[in-house]
Protein backbone atom coordinates (compact mmCIF):
# COMPACT_ATOMS: atom_id res chain seq x y z
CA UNK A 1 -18.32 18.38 -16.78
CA UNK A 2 -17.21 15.17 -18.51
CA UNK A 3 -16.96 14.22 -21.62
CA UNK A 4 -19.08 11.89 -22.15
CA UNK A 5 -17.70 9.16 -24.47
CA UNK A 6 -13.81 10.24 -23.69
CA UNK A 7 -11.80 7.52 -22.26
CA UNK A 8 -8.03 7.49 -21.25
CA UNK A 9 -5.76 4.92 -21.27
CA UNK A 10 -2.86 4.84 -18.87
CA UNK A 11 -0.87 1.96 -20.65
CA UNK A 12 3.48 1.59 -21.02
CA UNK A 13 2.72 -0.71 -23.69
CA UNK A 14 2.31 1.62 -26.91
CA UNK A 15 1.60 -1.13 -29.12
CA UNK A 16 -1.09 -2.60 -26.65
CA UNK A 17 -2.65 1.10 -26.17
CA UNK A 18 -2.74 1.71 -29.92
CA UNK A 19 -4.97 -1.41 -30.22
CA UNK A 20 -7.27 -0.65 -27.44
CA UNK A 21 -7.40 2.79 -28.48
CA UNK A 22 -8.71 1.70 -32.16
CA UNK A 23 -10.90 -1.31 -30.57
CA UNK A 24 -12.74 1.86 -28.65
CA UNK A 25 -13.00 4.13 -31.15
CA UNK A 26 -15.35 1.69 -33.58
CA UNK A 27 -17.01 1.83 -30.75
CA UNK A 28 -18.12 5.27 -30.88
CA UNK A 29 -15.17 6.63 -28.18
CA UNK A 30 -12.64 9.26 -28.16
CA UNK A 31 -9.16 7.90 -26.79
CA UNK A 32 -6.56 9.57 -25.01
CA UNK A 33 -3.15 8.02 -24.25
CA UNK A 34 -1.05 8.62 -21.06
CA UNK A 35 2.22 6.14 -20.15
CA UNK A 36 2.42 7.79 -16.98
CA UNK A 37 1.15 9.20 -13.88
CA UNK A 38 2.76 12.75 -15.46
CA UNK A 39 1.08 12.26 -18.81
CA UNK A 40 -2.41 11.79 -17.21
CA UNK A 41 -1.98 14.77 -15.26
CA UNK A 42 -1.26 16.99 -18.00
CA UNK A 43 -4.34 15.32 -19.79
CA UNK A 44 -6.47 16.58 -17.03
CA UNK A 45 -5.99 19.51 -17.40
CA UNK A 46 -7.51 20.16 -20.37
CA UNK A 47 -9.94 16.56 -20.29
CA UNK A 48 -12.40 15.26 -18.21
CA UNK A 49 -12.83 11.66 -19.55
CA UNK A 50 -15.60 9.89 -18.28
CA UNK A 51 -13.97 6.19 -18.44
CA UNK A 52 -9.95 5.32 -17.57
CA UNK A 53 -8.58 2.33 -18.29
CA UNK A 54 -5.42 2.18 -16.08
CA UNK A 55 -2.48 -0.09 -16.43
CA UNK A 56 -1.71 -1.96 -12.76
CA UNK A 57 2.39 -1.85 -13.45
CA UNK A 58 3.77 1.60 -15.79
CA UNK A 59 7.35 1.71 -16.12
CA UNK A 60 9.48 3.96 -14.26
CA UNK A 61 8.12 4.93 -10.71
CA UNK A 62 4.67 5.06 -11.54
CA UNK A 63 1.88 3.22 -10.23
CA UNK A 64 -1.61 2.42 -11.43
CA UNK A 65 -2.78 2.56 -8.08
CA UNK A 66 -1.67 6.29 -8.28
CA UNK A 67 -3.19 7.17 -11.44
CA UNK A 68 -6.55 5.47 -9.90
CA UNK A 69 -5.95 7.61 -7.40
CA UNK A 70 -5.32 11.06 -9.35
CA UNK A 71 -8.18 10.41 -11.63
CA UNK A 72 -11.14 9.56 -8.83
CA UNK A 73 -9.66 13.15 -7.73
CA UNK A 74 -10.21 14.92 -10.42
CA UNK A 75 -13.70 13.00 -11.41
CA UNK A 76 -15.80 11.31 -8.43
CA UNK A 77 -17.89 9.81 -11.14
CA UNK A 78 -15.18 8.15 -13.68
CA UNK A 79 -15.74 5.06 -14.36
CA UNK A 80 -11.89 3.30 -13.92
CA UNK A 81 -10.94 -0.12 -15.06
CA UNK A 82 -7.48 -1.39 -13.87
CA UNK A 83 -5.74 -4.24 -16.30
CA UNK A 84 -3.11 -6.33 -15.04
CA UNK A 85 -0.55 -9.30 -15.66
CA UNK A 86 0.17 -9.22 -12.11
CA UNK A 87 -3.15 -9.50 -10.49
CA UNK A 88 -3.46 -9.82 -7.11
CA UNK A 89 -6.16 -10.04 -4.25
CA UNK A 90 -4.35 -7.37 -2.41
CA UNK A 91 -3.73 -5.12 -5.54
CA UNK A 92 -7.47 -5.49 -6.14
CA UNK A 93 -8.44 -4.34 -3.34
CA UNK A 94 -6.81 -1.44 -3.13
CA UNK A 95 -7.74 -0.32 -6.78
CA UNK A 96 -11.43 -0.59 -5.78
CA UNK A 97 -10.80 1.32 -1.93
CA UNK A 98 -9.08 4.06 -4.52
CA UNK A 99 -11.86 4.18 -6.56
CA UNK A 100 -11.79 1.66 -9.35
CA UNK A 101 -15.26 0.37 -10.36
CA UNK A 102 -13.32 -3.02 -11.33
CA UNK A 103 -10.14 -5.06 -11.56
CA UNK A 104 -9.23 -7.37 -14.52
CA UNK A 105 -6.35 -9.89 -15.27
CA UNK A 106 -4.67 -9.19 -18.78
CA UNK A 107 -5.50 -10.60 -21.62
CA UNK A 108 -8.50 -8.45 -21.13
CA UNK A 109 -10.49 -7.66 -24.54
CA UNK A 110 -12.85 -4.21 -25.04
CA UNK A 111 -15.66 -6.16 -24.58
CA UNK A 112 -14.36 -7.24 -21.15
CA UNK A 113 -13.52 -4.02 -20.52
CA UNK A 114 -16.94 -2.50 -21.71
CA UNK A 115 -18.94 -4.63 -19.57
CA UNK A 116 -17.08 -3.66 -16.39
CA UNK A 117 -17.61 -0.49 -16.78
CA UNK A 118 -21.60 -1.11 -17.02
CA UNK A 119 -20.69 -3.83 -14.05
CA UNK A 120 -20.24 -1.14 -11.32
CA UNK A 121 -22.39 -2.80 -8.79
CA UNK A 122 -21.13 -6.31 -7.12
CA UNK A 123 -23.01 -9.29 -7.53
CA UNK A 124 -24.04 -11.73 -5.35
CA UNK A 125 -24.65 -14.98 -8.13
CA UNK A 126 -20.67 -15.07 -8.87
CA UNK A 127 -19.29 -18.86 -8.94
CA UNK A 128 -17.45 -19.59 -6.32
CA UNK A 129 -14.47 -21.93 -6.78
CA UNK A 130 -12.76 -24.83 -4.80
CA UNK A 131 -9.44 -24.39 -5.86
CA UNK A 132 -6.65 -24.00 -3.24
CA UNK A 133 -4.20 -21.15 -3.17
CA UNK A 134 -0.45 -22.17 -4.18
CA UNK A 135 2.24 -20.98 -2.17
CA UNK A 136 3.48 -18.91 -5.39
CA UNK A 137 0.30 -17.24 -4.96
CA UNK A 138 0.35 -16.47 -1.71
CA UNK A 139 4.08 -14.71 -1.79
CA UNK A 140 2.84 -12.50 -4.68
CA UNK A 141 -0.26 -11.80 -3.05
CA UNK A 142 2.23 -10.86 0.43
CA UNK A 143 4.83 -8.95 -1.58
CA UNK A 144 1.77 -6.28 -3.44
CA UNK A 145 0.12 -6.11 0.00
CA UNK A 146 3.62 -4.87 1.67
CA UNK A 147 3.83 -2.64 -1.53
CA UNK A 148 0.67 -0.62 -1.07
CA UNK A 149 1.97 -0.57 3.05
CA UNK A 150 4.66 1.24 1.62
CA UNK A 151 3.03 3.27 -1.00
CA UNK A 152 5.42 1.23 -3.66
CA UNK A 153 8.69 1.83 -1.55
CA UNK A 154 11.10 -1.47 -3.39
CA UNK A 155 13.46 -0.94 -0.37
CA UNK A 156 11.36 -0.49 2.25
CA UNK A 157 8.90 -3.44 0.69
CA UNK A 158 12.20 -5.78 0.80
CA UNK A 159 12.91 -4.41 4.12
CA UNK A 160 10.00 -5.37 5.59
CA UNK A 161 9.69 -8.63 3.86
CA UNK A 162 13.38 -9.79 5.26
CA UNK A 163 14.68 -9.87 1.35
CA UNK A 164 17.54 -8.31 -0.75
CA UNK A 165 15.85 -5.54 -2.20
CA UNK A 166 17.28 -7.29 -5.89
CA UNK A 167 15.21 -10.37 -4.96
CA UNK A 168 12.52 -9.04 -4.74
CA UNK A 169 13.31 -7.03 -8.08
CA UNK A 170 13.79 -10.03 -9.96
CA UNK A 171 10.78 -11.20 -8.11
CA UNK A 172 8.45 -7.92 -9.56
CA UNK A 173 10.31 -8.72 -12.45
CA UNK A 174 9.32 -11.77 -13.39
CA UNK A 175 6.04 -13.03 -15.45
CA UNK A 176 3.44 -13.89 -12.45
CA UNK A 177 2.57 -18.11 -12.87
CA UNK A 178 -0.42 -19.41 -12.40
């Protein structure tokens, strides 16, 4: 049975964790911290949160898709948010096929974060915009699709792409522009 106001946040970034963690707790939520796919297993084995805030990029080999995917396992009814730097329309898709209920671009605040997890349902009355896609975009978009092909395989990603697998390091690397 879940907990009802337990959340867990799978964040790299201490600092940023700490400060979400305090933001949620004045808010009436207990916090538990994870940096990685290990760390939120262990959690859950002694936790059921009922909200996960889930970091798209962890350091080391782990992936947010993966902890998405770990946590829908353990609770069906979790509400997960994913935060990223990197977003992407592929990596967005994927974190809601694995069971996010939404996908938001960092600098996310708790109150963005609060009202996706009451935002489970889609809506039909979002703006639509006219702006084109750059061909920055695009690449990033084509490199994280080729990722989740390869279930976050670098080599076989770069492989596939027709890159030096320390291109497209530098390329993962590197601060997404807009």
């Amino acid at each position: 049975m879940p907990e009802s106001r337990l959340l867990l946040i799978i964040e790299d970034d201490t600092a940023f964790a700490r400060t979400l963690g305090r933001s949620f707790e004045r808010r009436g939520y207990a916090v538990l911290h994870a940096t990685s796919l290990e760390d939120a297993e262990k959690i859950l084995e002694t936790h059921t949160p009922a909200y996960a805030v889930v970091d798209l990029k962890l350091n080391g080999h782990s992936s947010g898709l993966a902890c998405v995917q770990l946590l829908r396992k353990h609770h069906q009814d979790m509400l997960i948010v994913v935060l990223t730097g990197f977003a992407s329309i592929a990596t967005a898709v994927e974190a809601v096929k694995l069971g996010a209920c939404q996908y938001l671009a960092k600098p996310s605040n708790t109150d963005d974060i609060e009202a996706a997890f009451g935002h489970v349902a889609g809506a039909a009355d979002i703006e639509l915009t006219n702006r084109s896609t750059s061909i920055k975009n695009l690449e990033w978009e084509r490199i994280h699709e080729v990722l989740v092909e390869t279930d976050f395989n670098i080599s076989e990603t770069a492989r596939r792409l027709g890159m030096h697998r320390r291109t497209l390091a530098r390329k993962l690397e590197k601060q997404r522009i807009k």
